[in-house]
C-alpha atoms as a PDB file:
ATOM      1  CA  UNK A   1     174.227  -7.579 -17.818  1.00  0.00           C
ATOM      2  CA  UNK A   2     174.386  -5.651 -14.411  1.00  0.00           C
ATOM      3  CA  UNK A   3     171.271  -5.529 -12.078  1.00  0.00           C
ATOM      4  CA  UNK A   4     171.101  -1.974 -10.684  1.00  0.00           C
ATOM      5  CA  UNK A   5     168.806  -3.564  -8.250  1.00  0.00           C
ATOM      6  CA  UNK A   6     171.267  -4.652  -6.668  1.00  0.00           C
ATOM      7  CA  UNK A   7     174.173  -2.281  -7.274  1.00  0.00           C
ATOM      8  CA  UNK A   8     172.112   0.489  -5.333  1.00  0.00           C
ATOM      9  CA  UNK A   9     172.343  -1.573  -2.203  1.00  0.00           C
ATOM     10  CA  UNK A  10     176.348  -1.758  -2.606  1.00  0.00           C
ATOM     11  CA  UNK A  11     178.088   1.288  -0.087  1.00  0.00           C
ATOM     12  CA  UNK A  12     179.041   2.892  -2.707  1.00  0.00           C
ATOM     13  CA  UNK A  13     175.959   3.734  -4.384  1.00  0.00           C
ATOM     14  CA  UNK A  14     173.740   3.744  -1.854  1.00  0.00           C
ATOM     15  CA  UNK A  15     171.191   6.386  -2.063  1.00  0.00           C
ATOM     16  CA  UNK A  16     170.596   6.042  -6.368  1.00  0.00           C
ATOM     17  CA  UNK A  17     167.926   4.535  -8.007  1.00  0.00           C
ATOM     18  CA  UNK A  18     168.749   1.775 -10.450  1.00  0.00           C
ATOM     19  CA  UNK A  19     167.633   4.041 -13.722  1.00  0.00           C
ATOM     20  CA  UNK A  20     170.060   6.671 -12.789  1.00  0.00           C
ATOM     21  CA  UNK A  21     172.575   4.413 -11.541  1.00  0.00           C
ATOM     22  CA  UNK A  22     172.337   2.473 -14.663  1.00  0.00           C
ATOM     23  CA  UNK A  23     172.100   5.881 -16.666  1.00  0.00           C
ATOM     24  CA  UNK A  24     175.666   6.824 -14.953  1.00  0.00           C
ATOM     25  CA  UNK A  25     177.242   3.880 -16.495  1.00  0.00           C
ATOM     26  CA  UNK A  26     176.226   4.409 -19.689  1.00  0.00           C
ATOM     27  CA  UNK A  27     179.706   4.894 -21.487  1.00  0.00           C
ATOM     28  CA  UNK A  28     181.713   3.796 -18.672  1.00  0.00           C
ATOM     29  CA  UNK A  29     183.547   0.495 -19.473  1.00  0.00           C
ATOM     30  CA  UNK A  30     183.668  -2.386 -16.979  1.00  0.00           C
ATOM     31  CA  UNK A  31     184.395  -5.997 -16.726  1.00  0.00           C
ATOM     32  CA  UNK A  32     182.207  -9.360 -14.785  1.00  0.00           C
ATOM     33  CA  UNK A  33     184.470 -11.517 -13.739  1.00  0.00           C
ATOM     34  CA  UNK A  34     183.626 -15.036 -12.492  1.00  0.00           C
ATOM     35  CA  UNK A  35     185.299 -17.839 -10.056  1.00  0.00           C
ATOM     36  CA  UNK A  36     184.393 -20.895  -9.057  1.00  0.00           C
ATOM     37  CA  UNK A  37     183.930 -21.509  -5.108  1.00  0.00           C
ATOM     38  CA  UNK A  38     187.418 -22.066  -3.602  1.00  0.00           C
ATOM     39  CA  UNK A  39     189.283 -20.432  -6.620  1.00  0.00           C
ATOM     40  CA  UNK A  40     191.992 -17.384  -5.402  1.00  0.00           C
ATOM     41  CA  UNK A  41     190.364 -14.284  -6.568  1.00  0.00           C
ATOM     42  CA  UNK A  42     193.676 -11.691  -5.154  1.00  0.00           C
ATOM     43  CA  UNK A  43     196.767 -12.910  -4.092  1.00  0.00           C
ATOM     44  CA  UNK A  44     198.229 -10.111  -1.270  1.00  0.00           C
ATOM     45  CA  UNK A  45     200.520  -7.977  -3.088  1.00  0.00           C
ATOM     46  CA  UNK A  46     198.866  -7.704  -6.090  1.00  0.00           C
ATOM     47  CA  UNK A  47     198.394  -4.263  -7.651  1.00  0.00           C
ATOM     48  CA  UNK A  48     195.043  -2.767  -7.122  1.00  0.00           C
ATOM     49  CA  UNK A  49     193.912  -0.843 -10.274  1.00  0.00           C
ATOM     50  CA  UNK A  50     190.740  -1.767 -10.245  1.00  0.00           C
ATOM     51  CA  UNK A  51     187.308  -1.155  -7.832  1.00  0.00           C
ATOM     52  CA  UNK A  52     186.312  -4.625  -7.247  1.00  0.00           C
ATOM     53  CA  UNK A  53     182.073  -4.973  -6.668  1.00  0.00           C
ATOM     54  CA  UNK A  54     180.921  -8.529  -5.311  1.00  0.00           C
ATOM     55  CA  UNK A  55     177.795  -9.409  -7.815  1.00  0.00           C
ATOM     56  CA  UNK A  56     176.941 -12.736  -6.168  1.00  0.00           C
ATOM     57  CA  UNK A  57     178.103 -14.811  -3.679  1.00  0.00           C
ATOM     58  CA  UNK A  58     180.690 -14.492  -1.340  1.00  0.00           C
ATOM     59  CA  UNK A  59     184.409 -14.199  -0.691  1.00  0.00           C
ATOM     60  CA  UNK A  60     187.101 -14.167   2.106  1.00  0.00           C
ATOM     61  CA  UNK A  61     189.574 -12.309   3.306  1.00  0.00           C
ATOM     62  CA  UNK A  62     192.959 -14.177   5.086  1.00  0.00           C
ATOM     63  CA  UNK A  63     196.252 -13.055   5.802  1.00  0.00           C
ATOM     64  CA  UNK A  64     199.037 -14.938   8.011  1.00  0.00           C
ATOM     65  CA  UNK A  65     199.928 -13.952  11.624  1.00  0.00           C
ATOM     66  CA  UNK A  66     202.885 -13.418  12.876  1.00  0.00           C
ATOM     67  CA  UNK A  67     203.628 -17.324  13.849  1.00  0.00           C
ATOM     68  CA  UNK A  68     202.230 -17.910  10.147  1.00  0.00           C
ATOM     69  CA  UNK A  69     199.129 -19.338  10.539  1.00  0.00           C
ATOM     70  CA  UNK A  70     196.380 -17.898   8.531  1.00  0.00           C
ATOM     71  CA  UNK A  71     193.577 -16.171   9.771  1.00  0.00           C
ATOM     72  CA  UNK A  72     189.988 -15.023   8.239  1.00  0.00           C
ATOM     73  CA  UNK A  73     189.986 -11.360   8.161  1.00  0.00           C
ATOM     74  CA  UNK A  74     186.170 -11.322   7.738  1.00  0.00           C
ATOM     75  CA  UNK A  75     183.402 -12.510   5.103  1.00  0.00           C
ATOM     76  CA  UNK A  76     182.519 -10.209   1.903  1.00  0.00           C
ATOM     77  CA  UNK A  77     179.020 -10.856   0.707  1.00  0.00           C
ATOM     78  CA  UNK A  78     177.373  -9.094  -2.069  1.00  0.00           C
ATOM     79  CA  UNK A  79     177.175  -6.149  -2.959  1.00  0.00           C
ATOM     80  CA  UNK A  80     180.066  -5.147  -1.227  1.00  0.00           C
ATOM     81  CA  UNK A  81     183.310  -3.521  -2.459  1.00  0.00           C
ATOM     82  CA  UNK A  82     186.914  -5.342  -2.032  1.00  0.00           C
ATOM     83  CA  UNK A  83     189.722  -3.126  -0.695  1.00  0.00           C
ATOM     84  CA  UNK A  84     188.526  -0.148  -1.925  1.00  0.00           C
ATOM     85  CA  UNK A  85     190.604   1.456   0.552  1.00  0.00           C
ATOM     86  CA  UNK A  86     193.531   0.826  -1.596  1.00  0.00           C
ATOM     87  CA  UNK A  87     192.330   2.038  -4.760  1.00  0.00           C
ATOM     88  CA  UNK A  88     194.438   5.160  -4.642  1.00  0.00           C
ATOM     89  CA  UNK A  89     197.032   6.623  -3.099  1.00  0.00           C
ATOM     90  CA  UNK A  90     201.001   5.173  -3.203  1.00  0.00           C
ATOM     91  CA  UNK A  91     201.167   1.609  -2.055  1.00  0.00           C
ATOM     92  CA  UNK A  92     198.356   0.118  -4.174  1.00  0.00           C
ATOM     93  CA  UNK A  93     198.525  -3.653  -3.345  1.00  0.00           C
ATOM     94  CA  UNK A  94     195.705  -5.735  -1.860  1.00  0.00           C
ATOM     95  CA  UNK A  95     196.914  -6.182   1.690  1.00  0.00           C
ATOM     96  CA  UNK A  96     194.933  -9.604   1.704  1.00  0.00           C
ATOM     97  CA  UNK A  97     194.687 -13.073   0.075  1.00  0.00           C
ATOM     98  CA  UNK A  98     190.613 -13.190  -1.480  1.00  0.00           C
ATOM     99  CA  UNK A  99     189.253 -16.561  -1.262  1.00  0.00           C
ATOM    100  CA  UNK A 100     185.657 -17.517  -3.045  1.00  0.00           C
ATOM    101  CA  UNK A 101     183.681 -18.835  -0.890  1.00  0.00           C
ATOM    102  CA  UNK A 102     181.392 -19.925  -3.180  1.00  0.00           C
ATOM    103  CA  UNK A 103     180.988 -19.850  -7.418  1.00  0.00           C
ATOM    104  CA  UNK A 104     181.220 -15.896  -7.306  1.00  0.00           C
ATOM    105  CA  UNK A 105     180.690 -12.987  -9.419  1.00  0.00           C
ATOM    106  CA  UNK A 106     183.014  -9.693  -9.425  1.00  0.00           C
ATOM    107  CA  UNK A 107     182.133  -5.900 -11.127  1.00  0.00           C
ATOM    108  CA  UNK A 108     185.482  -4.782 -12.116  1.00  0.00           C
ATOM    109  CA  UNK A 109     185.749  -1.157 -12.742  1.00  0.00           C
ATOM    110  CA  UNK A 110     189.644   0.300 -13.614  1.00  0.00           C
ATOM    111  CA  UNK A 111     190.574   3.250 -11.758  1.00  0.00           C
ATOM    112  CA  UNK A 112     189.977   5.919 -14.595  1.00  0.00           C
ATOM    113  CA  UNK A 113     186.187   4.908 -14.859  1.00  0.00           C
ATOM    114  CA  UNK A 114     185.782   5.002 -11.723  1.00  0.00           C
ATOM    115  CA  UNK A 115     187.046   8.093 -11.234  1.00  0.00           C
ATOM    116  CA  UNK A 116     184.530   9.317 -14.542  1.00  0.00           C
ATOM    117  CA  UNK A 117     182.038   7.729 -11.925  1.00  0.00           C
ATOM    118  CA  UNK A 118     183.103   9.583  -9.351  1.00  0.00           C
ATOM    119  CA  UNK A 119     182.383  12.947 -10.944  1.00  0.00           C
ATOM    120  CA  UNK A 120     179.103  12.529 -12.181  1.00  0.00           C
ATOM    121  CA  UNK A 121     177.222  12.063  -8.973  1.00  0.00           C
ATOM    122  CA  UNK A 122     178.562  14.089  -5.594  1.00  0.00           C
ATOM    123  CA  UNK A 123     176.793  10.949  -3.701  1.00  0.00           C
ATOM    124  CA  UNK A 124     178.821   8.620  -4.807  1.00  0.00           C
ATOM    125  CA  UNK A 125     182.374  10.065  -3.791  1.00  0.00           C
ATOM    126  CA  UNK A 126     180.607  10.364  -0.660  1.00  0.00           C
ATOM    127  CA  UNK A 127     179.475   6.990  -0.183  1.00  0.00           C
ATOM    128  CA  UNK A 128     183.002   6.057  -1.291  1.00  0.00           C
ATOM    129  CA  UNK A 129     184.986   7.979   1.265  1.00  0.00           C
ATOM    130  CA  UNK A 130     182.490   6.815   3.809  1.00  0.00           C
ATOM    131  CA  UNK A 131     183.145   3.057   2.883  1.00  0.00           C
ATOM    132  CA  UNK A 132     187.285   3.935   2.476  1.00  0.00           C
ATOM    133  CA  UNK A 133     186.622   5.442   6.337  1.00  0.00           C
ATOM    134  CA  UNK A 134     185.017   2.311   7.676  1.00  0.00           C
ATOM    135  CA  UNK A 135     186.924  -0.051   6.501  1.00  0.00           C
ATOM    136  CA  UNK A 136     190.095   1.988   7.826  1.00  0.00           C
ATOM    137  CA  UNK A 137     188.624   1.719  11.289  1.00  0.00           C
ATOM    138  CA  UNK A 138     188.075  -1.593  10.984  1.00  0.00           C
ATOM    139  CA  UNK A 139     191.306  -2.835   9.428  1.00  0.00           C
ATOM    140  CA  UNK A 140     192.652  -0.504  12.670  1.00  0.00           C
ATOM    141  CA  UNK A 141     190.854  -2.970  15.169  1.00  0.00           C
ATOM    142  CA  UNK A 142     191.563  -5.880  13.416  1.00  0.00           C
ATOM    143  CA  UNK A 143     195.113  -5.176  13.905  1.00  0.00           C
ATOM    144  CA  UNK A 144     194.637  -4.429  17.274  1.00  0.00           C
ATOM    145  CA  UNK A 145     192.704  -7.957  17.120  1.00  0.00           C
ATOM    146  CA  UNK A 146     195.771 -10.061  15.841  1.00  0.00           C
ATOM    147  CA  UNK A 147     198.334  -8.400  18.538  1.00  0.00           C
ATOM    148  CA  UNK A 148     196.641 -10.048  21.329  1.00  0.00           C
ATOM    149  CA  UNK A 149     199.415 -13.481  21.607  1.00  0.00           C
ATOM    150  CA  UNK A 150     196.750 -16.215  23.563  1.00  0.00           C
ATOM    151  CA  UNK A 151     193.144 -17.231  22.668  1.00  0.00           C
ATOM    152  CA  UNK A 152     192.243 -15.804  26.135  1.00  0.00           C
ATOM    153  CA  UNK A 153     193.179 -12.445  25.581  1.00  0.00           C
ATOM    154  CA  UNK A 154     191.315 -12.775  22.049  1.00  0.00           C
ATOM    155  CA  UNK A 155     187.968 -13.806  23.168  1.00  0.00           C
ATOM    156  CA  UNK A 156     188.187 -11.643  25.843  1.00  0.00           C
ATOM    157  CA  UNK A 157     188.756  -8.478  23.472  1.00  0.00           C
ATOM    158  CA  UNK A 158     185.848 -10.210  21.318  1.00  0.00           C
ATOM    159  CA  UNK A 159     183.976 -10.253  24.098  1.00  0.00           C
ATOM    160  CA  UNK A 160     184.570  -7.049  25.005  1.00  0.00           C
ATOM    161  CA  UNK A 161     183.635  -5.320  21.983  1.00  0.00           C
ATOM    162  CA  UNK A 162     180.526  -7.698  21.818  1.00  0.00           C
ATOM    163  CA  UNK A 163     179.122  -5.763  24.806  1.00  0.00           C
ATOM    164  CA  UNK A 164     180.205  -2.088  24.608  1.00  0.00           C
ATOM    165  CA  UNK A 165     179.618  -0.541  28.233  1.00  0.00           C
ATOM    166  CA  UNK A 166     175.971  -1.411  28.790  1.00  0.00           C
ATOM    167  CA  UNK A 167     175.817  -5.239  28.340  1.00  0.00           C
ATOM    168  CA  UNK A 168     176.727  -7.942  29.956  1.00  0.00           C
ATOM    169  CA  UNK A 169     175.216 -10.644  27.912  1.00  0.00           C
ATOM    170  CA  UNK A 170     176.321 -11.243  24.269  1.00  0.00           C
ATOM    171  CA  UNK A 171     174.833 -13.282  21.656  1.00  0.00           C
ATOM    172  CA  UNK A 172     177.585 -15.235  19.421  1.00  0.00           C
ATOM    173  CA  UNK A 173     176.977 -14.643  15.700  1.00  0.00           C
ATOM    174  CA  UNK A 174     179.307 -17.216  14.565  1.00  0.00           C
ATOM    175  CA  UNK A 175     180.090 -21.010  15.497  1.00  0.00           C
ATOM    176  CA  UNK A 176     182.679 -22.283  17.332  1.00  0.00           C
ATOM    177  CA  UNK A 177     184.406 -23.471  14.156  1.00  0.00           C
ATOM    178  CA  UNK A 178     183.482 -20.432  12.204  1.00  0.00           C
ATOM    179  CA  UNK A 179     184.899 -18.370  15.864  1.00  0.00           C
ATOM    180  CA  UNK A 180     187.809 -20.586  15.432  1.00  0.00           C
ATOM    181  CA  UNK A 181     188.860 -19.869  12.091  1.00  0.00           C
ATOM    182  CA  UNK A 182     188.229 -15.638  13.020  1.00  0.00           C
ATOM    183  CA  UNK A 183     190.548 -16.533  15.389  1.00  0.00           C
ATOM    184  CA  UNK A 184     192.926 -18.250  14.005  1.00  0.00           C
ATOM    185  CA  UNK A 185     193.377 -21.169  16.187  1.00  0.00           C
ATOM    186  CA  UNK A 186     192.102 -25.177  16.579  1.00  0.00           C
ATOM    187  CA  UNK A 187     188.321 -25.308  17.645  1.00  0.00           C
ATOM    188  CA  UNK A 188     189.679 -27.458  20.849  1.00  0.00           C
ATOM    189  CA  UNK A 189     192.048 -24.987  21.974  1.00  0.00           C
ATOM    190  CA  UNK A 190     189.139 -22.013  21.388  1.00  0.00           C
ATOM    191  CA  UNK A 191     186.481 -24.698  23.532  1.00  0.00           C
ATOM    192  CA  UNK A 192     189.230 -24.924  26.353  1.00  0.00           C
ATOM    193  CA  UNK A 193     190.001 -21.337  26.536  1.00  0.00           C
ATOM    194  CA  UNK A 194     186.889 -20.515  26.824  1.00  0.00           C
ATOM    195  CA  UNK A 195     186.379 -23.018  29.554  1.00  0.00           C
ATOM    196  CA  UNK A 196     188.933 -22.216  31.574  1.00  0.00           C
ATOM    197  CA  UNK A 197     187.568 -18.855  31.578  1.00  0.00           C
ATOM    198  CA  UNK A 198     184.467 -19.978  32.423  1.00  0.00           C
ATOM    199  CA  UNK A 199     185.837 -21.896  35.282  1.00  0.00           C
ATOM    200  CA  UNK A 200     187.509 -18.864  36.699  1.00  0.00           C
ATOM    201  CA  UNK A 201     183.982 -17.159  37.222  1.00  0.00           C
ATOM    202  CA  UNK A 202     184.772 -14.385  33.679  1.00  0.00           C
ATOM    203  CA  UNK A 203     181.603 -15.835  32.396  1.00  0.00           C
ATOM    204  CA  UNK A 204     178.809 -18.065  31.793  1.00  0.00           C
ATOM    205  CA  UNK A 205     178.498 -19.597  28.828  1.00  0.00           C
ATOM    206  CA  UNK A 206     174.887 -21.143  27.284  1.00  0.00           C
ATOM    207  CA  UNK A 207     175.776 -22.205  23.483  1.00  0.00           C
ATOM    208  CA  UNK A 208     176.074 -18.764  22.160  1.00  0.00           C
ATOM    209  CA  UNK A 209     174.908 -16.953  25.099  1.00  0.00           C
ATOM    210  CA  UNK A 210     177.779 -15.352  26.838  1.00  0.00           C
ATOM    211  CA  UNK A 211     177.046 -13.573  30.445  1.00  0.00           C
ATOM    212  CA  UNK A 212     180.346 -11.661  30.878  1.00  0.00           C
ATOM    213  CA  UNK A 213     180.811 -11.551  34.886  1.00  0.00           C
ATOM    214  CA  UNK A 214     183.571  -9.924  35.617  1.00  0.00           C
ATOM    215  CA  UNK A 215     184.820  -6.925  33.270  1.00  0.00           C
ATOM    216  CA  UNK A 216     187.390  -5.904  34.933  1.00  0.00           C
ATOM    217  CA  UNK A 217     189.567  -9.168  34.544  1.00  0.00           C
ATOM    218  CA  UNK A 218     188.765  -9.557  31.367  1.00  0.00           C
ATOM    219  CA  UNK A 219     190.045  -6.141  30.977  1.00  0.00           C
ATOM    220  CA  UNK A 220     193.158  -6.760  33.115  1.00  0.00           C
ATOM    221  CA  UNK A 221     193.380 -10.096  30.509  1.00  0.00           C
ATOM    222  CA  UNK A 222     194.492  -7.380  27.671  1.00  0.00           C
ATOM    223  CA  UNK A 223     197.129  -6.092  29.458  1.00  0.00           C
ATOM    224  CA  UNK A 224     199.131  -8.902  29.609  1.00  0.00           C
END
């Protein structure tokens, strides 16, 4: 049985109440999926016909770089969507490998409910394209992300986005390990990087306080 409780906190139905939420759904047909923590949930490629809801848990994203190594796109905790970006339109394949993080549940909806969703309520084709929008932009800088070629020029454009224009300090919201895997690289090489930029008077560095000194060469970092 689905809680609405929950579903109204997803992106895309923000904004309903779980009664009419749950009153939308009435006649729509839908699938809960479950997988046990570890267990492939999407291998990339695979046709996307269907708007995938996390229920509980979490999952991951990874793809390989271009040396093959993989790398953690980012965590997807409930009640988020999965590639919903790629629901429609001509090449609809989940760009991503989906990983469970833990024994998870999935709200599978094919693409002609949804679409019977999407015209009974104008707020939620509006929360969709605003989730579809978002997670263009970020797919956009992730890219942007996995061109940089050395650790260096990856924490630095971490950093960088850490801070915006006003700050100089940053708090770290993720471990060195869990940093590492975002990364894509050994925790050892992440640790020296980061010291050797440390040593070079970019920053100061208490556990997950970062002071960023000197902007400019970390910006000068990026360009090669």
């Amino acid at each position: 049985m689905l809680n609405f409780e929950l579903l109204v906190k997803s992106p895309v139905f923000m904004g309903l109440n779980a009664l009419h939420l749950k009153q939308i759904f009435d006649g729509i047909h839908f699938q809960i999926r479950k997988y046990d923590k570890n267990e492939q949930v999407v291998h990339s490629g695979d046709p996307c016909h269907e708007l995938l809801i996390v229920l509980q848990g979490s999952v991951k994203g990874e793809m390989a770089d271009y040396t093959g190594k993989t790398i953690k796109i980012e965590d997807i905790e409930a009640p988020r969507p999965l590639a919903a970006a790629f629901l429609f339109g001509q090449n609809n394949r989940f760009p991503v490998n989906v990983i469970a993080n833990e024994d998870v549940s999935l709200l599978c909806i094919s693409r002609p409910e949804f679409l019977k969703i999407l015209q009974k309520d104008q707020r939620i084709l509006t929360n969709y394209l605003n989730s579809i929008s978002s997670r263009a932009q970020f797919l956009s800088s992730r890219i942007k992300f996995l061109s940089f070629k050395t650790i260096r020029q990856k924490v630095a454009h971490y950093l960088l986005d850490l801070a915006g224009d006003r700050l100089a300090v940053v708090e770290i919201p993720l471990s060195q390990a869990q940093l590492a895997e975002f990364f894509g690289v050994t925790r050892p090489a992440l640790a020296r990087a980061i010291g050797e930029m440390a040593d070079e008077g970019l920053m100061e560095v208490q556990r997950r306080t970062i002071r960023i000194l000197d902007k400019q060469k970390m910006n000068d970092l990026l360009k090669g």
